[in-house]
Protein backbone atom coordinates (compact mmCIF):
# COMPACT_ATOMS: atom_id res chain seq x y z
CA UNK A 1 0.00 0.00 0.00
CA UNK A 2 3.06 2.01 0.71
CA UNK A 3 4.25 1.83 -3.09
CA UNK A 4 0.50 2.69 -4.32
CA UNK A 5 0.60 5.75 -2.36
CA UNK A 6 3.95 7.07 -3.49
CA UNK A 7 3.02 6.26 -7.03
CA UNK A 8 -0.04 7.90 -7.05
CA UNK A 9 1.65 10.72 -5.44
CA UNK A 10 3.85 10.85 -8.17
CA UNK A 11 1.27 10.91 -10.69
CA UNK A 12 -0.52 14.06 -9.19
CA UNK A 13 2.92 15.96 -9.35
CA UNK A 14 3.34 15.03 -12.86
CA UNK A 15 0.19 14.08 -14.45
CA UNK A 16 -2.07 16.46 -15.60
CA UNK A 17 -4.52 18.64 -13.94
CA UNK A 18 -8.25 19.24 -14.51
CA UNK A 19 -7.17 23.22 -14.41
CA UNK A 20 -4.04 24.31 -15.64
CA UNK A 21 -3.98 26.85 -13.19
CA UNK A 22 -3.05 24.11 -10.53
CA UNK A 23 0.00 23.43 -12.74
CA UNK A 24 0.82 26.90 -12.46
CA UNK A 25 0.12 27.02 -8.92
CA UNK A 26 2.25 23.92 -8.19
CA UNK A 27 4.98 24.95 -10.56
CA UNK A 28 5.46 28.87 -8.28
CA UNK A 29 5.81 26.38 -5.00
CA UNK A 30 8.72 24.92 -6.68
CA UNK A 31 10.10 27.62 -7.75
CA UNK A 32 9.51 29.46 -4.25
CA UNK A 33 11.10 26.54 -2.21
CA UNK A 34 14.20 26.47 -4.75
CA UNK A 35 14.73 29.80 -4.65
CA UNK A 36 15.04 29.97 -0.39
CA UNK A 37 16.62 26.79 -0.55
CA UNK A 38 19.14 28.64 -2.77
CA UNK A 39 18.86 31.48 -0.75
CA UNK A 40 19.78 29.56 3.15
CA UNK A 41 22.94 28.04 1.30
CA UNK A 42 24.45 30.90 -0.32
CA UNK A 43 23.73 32.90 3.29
CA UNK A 44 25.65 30.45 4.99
CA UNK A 45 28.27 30.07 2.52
CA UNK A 46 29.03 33.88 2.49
CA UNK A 47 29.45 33.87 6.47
CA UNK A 48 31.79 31.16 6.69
CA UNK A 49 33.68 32.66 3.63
CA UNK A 50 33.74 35.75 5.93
CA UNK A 51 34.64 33.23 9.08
CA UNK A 52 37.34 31.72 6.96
CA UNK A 53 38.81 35.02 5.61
CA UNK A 54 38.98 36.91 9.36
CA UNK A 55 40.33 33.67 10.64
CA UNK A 56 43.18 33.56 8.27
CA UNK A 57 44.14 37.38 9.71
CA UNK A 58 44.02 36.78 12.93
CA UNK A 59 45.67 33.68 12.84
CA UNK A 60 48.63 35.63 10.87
CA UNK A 61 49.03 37.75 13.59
CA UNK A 62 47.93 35.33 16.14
CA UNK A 63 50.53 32.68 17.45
CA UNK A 64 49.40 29.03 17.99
CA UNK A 65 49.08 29.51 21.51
CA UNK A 66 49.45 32.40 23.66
CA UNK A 67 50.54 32.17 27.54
CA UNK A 68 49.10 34.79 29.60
CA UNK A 69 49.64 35.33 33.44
CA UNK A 70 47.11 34.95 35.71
CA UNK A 71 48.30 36.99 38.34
CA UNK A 72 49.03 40.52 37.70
CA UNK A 73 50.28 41.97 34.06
CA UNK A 74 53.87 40.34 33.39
CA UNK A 75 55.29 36.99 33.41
CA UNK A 76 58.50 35.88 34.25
CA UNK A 77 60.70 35.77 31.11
CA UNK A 78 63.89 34.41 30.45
CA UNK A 79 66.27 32.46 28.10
CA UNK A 80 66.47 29.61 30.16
CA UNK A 81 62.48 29.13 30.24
CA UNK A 82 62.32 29.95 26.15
CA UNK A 83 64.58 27.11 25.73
CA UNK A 84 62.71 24.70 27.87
CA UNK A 85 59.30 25.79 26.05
CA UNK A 86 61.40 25.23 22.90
CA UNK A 87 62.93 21.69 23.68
CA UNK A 88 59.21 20.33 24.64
CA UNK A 89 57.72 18.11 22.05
CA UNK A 90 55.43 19.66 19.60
CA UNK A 91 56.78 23.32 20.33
CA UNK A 92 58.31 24.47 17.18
CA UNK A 93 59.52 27.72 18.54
CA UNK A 94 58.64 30.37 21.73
CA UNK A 95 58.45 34.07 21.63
CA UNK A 96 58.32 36.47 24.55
CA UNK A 97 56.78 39.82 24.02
CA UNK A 98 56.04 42.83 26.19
CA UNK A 99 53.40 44.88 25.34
CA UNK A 100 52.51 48.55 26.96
CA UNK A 101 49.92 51.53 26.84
CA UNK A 102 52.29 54.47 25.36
CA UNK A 103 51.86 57.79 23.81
CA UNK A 104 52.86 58.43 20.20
CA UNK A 105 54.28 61.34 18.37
CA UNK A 106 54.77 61.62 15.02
CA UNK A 107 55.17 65.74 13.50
CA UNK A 108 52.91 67.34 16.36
CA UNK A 109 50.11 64.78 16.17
CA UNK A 110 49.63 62.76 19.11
CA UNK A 111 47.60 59.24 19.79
CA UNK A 112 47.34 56.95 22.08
CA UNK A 113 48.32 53.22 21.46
CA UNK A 114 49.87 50.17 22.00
CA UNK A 115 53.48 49.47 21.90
CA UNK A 116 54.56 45.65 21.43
CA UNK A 117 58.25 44.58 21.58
CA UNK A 118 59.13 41.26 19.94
CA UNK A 119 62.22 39.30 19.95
CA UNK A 120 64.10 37.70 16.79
CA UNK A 121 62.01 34.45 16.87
CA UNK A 122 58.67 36.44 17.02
CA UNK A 123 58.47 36.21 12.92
CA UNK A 124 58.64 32.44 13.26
CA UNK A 125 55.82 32.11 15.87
CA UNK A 126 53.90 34.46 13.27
CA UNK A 127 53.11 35.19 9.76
CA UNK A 128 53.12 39.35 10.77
CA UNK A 129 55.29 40.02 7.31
CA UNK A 130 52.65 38.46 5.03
CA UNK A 131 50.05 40.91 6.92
CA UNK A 132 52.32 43.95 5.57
CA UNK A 133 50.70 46.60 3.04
CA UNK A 134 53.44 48.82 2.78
CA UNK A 135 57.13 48.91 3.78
CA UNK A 136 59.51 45.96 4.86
CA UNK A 137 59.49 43.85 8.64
CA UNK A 138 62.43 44.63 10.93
CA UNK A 139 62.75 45.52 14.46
CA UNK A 140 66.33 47.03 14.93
CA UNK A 141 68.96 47.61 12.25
CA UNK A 142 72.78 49.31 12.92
CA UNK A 143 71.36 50.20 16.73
CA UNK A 144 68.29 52.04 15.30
CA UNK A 145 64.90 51.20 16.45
CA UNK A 146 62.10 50.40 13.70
CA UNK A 147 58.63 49.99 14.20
CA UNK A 148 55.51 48.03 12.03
CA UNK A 149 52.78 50.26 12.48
CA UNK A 150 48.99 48.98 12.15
CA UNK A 151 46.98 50.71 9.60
CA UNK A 152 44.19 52.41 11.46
CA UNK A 153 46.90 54.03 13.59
CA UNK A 154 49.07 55.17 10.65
CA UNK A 155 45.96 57.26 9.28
CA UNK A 156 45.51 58.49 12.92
CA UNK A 157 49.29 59.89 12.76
CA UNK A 158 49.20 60.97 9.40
CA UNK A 159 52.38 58.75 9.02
CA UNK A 160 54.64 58.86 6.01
CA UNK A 161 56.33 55.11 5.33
CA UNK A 162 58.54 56.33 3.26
CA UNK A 163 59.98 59.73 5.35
CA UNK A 164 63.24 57.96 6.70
CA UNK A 165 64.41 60.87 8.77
CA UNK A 166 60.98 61.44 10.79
CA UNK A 167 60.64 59.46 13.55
CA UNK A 168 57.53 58.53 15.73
CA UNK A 169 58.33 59.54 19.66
CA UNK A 170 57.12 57.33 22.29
CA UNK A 171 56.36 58.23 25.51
CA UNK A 172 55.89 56.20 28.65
CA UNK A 173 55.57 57.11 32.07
CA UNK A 174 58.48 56.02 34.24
CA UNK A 175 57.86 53.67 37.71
CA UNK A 176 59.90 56.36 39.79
CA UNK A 177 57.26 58.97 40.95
CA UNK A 178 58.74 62.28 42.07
CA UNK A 179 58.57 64.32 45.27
CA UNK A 180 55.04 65.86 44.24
CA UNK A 181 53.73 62.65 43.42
CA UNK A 182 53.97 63.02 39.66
CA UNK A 183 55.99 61.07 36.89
CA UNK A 184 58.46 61.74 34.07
CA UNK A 185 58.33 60.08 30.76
CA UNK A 186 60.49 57.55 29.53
CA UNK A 187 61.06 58.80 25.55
CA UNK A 188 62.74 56.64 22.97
CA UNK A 189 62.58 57.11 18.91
CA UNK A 190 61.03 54.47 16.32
CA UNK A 191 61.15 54.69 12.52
CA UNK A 192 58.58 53.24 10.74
CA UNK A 193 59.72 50.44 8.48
CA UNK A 194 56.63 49.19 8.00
CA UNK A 195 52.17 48.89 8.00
CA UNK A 196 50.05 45.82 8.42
CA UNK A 197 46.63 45.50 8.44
CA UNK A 198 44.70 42.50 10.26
CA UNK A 199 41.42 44.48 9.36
CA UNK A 200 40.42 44.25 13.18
CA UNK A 201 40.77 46.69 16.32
CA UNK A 202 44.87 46.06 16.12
CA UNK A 203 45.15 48.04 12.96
CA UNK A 204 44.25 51.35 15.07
CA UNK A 205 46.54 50.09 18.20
CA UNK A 206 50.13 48.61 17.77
CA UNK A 207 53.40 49.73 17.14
CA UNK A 208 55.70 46.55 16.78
CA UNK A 209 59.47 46.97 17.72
CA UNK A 210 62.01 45.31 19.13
CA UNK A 211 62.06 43.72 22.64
CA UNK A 212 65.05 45.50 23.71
CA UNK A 213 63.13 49.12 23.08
CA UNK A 214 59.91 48.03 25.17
CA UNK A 215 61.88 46.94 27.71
CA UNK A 216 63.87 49.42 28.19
CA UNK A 217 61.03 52.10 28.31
CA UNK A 218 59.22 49.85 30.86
CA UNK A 219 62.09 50.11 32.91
CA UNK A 220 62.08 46.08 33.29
CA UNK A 221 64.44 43.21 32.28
CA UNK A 222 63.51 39.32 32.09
CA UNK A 223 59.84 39.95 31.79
CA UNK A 224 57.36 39.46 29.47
CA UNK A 225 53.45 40.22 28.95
CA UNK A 226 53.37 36.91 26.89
CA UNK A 227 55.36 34.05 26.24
CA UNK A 228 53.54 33.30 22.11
CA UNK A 229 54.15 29.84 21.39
CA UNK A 230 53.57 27.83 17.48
CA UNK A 231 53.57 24.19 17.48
CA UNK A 232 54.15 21.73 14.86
CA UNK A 233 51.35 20.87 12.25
CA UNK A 234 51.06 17.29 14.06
CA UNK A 235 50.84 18.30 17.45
CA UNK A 236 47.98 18.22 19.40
CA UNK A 237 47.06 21.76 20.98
CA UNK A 238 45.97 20.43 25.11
CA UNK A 239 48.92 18.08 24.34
CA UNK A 240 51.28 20.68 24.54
CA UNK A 241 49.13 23.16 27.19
CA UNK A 242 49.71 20.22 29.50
CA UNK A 243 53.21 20.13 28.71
CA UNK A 244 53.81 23.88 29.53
CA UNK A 245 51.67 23.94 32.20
CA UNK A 246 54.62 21.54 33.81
CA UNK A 247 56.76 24.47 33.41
CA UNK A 248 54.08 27.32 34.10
CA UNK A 249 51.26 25.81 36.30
CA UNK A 250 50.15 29.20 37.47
CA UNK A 251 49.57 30.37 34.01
CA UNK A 252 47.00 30.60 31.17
CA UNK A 253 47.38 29.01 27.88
CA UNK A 254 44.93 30.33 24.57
CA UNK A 255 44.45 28.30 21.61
CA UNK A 256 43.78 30.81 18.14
CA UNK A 257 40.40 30.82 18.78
CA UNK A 258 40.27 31.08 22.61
CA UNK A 259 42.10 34.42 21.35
CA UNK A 260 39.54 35.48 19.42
CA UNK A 261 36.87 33.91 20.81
CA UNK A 262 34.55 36.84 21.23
CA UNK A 263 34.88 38.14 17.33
CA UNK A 264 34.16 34.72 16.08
CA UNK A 265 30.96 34.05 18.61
CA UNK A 266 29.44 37.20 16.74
CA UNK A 267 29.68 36.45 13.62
CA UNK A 268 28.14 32.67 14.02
CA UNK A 269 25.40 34.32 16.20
CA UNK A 270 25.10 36.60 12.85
CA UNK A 271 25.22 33.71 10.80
CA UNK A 272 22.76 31.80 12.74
CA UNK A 273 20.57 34.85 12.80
CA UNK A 274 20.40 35.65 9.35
CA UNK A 275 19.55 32.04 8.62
CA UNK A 276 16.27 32.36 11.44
CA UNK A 277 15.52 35.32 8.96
CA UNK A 278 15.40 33.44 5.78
CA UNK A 279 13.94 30.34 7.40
CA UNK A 280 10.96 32.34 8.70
CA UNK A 281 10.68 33.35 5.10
CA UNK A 282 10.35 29.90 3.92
CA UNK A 283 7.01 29.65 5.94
CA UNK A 284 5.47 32.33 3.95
CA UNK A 285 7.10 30.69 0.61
CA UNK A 286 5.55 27.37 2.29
CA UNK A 287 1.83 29.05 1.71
CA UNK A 288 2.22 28.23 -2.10
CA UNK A 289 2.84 25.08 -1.03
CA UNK A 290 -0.54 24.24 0.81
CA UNK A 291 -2.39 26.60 -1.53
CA UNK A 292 -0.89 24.16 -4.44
CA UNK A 293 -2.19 21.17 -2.61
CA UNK A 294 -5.39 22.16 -1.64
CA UNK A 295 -6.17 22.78 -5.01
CA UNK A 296 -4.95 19.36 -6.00
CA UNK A 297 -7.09 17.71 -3.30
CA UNK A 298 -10.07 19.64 -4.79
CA UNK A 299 -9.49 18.68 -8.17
CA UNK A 300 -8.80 14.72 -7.40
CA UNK A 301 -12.25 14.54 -5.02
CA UNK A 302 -13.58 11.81 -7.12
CA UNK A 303 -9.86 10.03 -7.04
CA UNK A 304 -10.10 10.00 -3.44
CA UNK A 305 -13.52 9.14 -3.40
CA UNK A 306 -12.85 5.90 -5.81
CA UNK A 307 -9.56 5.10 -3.84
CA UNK A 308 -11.96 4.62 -0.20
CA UNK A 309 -14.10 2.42 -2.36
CA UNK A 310 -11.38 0.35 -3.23
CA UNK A 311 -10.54 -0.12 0.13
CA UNK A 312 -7.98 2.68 0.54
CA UNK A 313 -8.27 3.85 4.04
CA UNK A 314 -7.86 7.86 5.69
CA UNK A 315 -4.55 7.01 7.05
CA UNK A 316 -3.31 5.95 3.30
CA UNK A 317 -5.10 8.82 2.07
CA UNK A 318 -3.62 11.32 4.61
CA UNK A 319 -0.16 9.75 3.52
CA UNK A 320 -0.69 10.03 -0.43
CA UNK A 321 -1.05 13.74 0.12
CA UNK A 322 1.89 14.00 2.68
CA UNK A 323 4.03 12.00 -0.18
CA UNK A 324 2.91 14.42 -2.72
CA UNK A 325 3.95 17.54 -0.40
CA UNK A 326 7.46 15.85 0.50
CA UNK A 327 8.01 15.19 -3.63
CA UNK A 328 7.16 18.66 -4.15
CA UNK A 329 9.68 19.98 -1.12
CA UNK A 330 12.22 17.83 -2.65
CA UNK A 331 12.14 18.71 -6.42
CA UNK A 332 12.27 22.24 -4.72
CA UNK A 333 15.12 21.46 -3.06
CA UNK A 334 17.43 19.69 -5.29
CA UNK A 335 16.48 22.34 -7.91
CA UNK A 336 17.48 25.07 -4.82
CA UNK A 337 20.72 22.92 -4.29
CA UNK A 338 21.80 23.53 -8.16
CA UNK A 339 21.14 26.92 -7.84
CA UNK A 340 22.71 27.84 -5.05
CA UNK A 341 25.91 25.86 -6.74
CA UNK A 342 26.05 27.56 -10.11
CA UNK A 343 25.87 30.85 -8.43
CA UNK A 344 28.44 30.00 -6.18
CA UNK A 345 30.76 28.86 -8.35
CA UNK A 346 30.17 32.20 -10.64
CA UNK A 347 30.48 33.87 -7.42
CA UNK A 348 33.93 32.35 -6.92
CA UNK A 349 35.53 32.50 -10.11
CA UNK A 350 33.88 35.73 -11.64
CA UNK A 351 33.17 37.86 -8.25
CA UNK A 352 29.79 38.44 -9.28
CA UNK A 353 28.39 40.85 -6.43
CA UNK A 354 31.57 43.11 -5.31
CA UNK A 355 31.94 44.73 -2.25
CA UNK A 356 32.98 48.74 -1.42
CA UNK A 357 36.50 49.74 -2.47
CA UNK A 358 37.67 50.22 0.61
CA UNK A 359 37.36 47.01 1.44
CA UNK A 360 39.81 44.14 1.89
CA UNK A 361 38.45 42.35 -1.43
CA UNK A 362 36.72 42.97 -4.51
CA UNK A 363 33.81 40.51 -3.58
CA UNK A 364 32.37 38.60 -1.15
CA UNK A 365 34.10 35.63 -0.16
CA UNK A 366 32.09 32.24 -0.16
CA UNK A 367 32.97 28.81 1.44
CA UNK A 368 30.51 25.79 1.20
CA UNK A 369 30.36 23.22 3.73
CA UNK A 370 28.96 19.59 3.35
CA UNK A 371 27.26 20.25 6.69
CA UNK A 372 25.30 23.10 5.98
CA UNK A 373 23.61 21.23 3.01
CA UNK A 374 22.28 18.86 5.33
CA UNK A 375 20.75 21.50 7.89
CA UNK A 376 19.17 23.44 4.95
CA UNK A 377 17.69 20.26 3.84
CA UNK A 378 16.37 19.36 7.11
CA UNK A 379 15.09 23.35 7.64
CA UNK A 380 13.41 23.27 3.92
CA UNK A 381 12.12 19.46 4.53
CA UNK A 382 10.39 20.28 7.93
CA UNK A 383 8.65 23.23 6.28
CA UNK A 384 7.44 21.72 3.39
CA UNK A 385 5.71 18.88 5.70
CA UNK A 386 4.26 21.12 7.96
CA UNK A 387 2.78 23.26 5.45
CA UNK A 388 1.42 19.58 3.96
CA UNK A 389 -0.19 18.43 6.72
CA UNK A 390 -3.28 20.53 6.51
CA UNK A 391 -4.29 19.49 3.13
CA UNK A 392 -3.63 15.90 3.75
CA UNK A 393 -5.88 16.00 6.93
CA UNK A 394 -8.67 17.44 4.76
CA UNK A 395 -8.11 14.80 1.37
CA UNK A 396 -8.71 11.92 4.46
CA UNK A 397 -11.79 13.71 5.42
CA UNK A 398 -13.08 13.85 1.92
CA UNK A 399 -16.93 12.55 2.12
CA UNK A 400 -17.63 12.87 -1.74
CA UNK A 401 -20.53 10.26 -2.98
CA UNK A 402 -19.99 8.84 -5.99
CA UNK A 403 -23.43 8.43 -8.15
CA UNK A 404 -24.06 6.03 -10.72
């Protein structure tokens, strides 16, 4: 009874109608469900292409993992505890850094930022350089000081990369308080050598230089504000945090995307969000759906009618019409699923839709996911049965007589 049913479901898709306006009506349900079907998978695809593409800039700029102390701002730093980090397994090389709230100067204009001194293995726990726009990465050079400056703060500063003989001033307070209570400033010169851009809050904050400079305006020797660790391709990431935790126990260790954990929370609530949006669209795109098969449950009253003669019972009748509004979700669908995949590869090769100038592409990036295929069907499939069920309830109700 199970095959009839189907079959016959089948038959009212693509047989013909009494009224061609029920073909009509049937073929704009298709249509609608392919087109939000369409519409869910590009949606996602575009936010994790987005997800991908701010990953891939933080995690440039981000190390592997990132010690942090727990207990006040600086951690104990010296060579004898980089080369134990460095001689654990997994650990392909450790960085300390010091990092610093300092004033800026550069030709009268003034801004407050973030200075960040790195040592000589820093560019190996990082990809910094391929996050450079303009200029060259280096730290020190025949005793002189350079500097990478983020983006956002070079515009604040009005900075020119390629003036070699103006120098950005940076001024820190020192720890020695005088007799009134009040401080001097530490000073110390930094040419620019270079600007990156990570296309997040850092661009308008940090000054890279060398360790030795932060240090030395700080005031402080053998400490560090983080000890940034990479790790080998095969290692496993709580591997390792276990393994420096041995050396550190009082200490914090962040993964890449404990480090940007917050950033990348908003965008898949966005993500999610959108997708709500666009799924709460399908329910009015579902209304073709049960308009279609009411129609179709008009038109075949005698079919039904015949069908309970022949011994076909409400609950196979109920079914026939659920089959038919599950065949119609589906064509939808898989119709939806070719669009969505023709645009997106149009999308990827060609850049169809573009984004602002300013921006850090010409178009929006897209990434599918196997996954996300599978929700959307699920979404689109639960719609198009609940939006079936009404009509099927009233075909198994159907009480026409037949007269000879």
């Amino acid at each position: 009874m199970s095959g009839l049913t189907t079959d016959l479901a089948r038959r009212y898709l693509f047989g013909k109608k009494s009224t061609n306006s029920i073909n009509i009506i049937t073929g704009i349900s298709i249509f609608g469900i392919s087109i939000g079907t369409a519409a869910l998978v590009l949606i996602l695809s575009v936010f994790n292409g987005f997800e991908g593409l701010i990953s891939g800039l933080f995690n440039a700029f981000n190390p592997d993992l990132k010690i942090i102390p727990v207990e006040g701002k600086f951690l104990d730093s010296n060579d004898e505890l980089l080369y134990k980090l460095n001689a654990l397994p997994g650990v392909t090389k450790a960085s300390a850094t010091l990092e610093e709230i300092a004033l800026f100067e550069y030709k009268s204009i003034q801004e407050i930022g973030m200075i960040k001194g790195v040592d000589d293995a820093y560019l190996e726990v990082t990809q910094l350089d391929s996050l450079l726009i303009d200029g060259e990465y280096k730290t020190k050079e025949n005793n002189i000081h350079y500097g990478m400056v983020g983006v956002g703060l070079r515009n604040k500063l009005s900075l020119n990369i390629d003036d070699k003989i103006s120098p950005i001033t940076v001024y820190m307070p020192t720890r020695k308080k005088k007799l009134m209570g009040t401080k001097d400033f530490n000073s110390k010169y930094i040419y620019p050598a270079g600007v990156f851009s990570v296309k997040s809050d850092n661009d308008y904050q940090y000054v890279l230089t060398s360790y030795e400079l932060a240090t030395s305006l700080l005031e402080m020797k053998n400490k560090a504000s983080f000890i940034e660790v990479k790790i080998s391709s095969d290692a496993e990431s709580d591997e390792v945090k276990a393994s420096i935790h041995k050396i550190l126990p009082k200490v914090q260790i962040k993964d890449r995307y404990e480090q940007d954990e917050v950033t990348l929370k908003v965008m898949r609530i966005e993500k999610w969000i959108s997708f709500l949006i666009t799924g709460l669209t399908m329910l009015l795109i579902a209304f073709n759906l049960l308009g279609a098969l009411w129609m179709i449950v008009l038109d075949k009253r005698k079919d039904i009618s015949v069908l309970k003669a022949l011994g076909l019972g409400e609950e196979q009748v109920k079914w026939l019409f659920l089959k038919l509004g599950f065949l119609i979700t589906v064509v939808g669908i898989i119709l939806g699923f070719t669009i969505a995949l023709v645009l997106y590869y149009i999308q990827k090769e060609f850049g169809l839709i573009g984004v602002p100038a300013s921006f850090m592409m010409d178009s929006y990036p897209v990434k599918l996911k196997m996954h996300d295929f599978l929700i959307v069907f699920v979404t689109v499939f639960t719609i198009g049965g609940l939006a079936s069920l009404l009509p099927a309830l009233k075909a198994a109700q159907n009480m026409t007589i037949l007269r000879s």
